[in-house]
C-alpha atoms as a PDB file:
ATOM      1  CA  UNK A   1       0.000   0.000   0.000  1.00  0.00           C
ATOM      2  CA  UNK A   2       0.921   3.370  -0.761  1.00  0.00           C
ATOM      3  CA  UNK A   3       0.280   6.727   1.740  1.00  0.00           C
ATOM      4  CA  UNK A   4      -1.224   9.431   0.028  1.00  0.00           C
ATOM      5  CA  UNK A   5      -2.069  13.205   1.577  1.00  0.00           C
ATOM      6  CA  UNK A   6      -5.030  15.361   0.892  1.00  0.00           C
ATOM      7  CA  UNK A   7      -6.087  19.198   0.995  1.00  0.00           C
ATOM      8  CA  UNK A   8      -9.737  18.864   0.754  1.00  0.00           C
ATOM      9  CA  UNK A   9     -11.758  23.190   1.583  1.00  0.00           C
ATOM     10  CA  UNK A  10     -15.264  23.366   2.155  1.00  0.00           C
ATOM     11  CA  UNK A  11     -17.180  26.531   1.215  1.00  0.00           C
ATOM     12  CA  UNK A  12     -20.778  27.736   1.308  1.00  0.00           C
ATOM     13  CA  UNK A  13     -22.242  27.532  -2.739  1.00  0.00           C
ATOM     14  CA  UNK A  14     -22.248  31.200  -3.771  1.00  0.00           C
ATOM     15  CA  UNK A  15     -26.522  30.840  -3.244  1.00  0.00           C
ATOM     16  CA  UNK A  16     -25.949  30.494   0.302  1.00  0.00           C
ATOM     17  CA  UNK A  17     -25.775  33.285   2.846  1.00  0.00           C
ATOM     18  CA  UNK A  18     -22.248  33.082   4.210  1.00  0.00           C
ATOM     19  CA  UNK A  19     -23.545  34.529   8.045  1.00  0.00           C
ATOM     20  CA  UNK A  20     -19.982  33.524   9.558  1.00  0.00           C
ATOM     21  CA  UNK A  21     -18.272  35.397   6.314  1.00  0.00           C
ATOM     22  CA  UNK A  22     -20.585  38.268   6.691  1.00  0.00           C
ATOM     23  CA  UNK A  23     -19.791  38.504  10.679  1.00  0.00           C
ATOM     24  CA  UNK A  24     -16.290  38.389   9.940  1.00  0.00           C
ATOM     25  CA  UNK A  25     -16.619  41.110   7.191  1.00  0.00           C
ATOM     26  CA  UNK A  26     -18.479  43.610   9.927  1.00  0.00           C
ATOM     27  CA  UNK A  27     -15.763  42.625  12.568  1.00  0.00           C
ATOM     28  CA  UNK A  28     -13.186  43.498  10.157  1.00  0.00           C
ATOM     29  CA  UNK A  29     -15.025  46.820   9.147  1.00  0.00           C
ATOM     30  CA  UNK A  30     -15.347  47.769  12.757  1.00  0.00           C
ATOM     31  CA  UNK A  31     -11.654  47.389  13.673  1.00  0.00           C
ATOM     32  CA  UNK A  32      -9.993  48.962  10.913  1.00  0.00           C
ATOM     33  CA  UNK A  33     -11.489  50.781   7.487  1.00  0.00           C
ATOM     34  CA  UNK A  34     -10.772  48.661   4.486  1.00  0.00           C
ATOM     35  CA  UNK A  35     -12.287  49.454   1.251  1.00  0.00           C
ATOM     36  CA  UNK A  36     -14.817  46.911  -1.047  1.00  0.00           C
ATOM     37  CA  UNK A  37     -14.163  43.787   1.653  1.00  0.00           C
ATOM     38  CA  UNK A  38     -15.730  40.459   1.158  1.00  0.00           C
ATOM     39  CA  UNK A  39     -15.363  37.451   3.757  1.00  0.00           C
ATOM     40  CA  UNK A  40     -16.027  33.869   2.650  1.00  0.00           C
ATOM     41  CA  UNK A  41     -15.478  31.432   5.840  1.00  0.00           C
ATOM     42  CA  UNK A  42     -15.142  27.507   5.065  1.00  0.00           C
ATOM     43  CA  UNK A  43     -13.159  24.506   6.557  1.00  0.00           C
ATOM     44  CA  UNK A  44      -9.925  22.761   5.187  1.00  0.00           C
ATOM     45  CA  UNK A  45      -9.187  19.495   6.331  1.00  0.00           C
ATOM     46  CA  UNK A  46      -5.965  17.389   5.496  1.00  0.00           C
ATOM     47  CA  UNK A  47      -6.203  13.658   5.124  1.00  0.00           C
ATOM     48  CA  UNK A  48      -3.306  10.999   5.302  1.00  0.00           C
ATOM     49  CA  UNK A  49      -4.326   7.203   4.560  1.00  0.00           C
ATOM     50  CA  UNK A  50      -3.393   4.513   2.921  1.00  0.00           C
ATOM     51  CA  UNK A  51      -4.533   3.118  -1.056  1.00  0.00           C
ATOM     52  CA  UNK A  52      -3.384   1.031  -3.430  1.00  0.00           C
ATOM     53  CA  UNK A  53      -3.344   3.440  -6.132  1.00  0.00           C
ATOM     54  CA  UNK A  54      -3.728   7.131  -7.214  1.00  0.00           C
ATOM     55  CA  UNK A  55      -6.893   6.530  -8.819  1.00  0.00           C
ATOM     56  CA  UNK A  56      -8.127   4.701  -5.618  1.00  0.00           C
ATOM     57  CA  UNK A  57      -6.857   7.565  -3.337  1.00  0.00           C
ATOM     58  CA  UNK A  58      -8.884   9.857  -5.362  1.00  0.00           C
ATOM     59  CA  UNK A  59     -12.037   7.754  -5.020  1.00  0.00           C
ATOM     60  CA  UNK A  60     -11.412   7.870  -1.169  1.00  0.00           C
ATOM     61  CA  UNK A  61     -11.288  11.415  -0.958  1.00  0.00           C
ATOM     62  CA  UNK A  62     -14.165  12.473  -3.000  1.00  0.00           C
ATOM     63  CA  UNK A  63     -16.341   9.873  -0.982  1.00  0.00           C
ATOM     64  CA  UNK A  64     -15.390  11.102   2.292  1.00  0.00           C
ATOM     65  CA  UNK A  65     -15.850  14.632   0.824  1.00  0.00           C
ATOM     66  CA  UNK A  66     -19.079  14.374  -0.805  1.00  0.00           C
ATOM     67  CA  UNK A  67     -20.620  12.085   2.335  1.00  0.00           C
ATOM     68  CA  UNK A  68     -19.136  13.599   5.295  1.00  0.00           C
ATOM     69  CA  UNK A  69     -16.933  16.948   5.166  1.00  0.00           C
ATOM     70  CA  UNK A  70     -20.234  18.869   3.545  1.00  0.00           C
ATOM     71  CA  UNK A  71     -23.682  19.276   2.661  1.00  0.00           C
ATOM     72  CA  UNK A  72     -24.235  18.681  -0.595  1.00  0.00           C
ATOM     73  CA  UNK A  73     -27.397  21.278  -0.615  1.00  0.00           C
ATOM     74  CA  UNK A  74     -25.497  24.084   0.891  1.00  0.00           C
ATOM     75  CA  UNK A  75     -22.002  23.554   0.253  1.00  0.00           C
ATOM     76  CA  UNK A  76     -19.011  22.742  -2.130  1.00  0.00           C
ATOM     77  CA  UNK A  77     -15.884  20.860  -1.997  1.00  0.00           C
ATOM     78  CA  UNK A  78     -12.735  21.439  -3.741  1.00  0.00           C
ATOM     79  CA  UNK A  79      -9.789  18.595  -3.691  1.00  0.00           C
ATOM     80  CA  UNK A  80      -7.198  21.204  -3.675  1.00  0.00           C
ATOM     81  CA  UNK A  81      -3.486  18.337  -3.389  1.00  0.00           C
ATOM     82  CA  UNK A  82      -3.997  14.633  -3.821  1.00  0.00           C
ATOM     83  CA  UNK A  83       0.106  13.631  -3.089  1.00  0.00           C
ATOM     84  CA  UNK A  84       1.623  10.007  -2.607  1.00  0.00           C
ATOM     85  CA  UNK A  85       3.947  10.766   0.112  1.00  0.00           C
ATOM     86  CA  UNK A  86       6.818   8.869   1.648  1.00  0.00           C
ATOM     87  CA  UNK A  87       7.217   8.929   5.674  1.00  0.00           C
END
């Protein structure tokens, strides 16, 4: 077996009121003027396991994406680094 590493970022889908990006924009706004600010807030989680193959790895990680890191009605995943790595 081989040990692969993933970047995997959650977001809202652009449809979706951010309310945690749109606090963070006001908080921002309130402690220091900044000009034409937007805020999105999400979640990146890294994943090391263990596959067989690249293509398997893959499979793994948009599974576990798509089933448990977000909502499918609400939000979006992006596979940002799908690496074998060697520890």
């Amino acid at each position: 077996m081989k040990k692969f590493s993933a970047k995997v970022i959650v977001r809202m889908k652009p449809t979706v009121k951010d309310i945690k990006g749109l606090t963070l924009k006001s908080a921002i706004e309130s402690f220091i003027p900044i000009a034409d600010l937007s805020c999105n807030v999400g979640s990146v989680y890294f994943l090391k396991f263990n596959a067989n193959s690249e293509a398997e790895a893959l499979h793994t990680v948009e599974k576990i994406s798509q089933e448990i890191l977000s909502n499918e009605v609400i939000e979006t995943y992006e596979i940002r680094s799908l690496e074998e790595i060697y520890e």
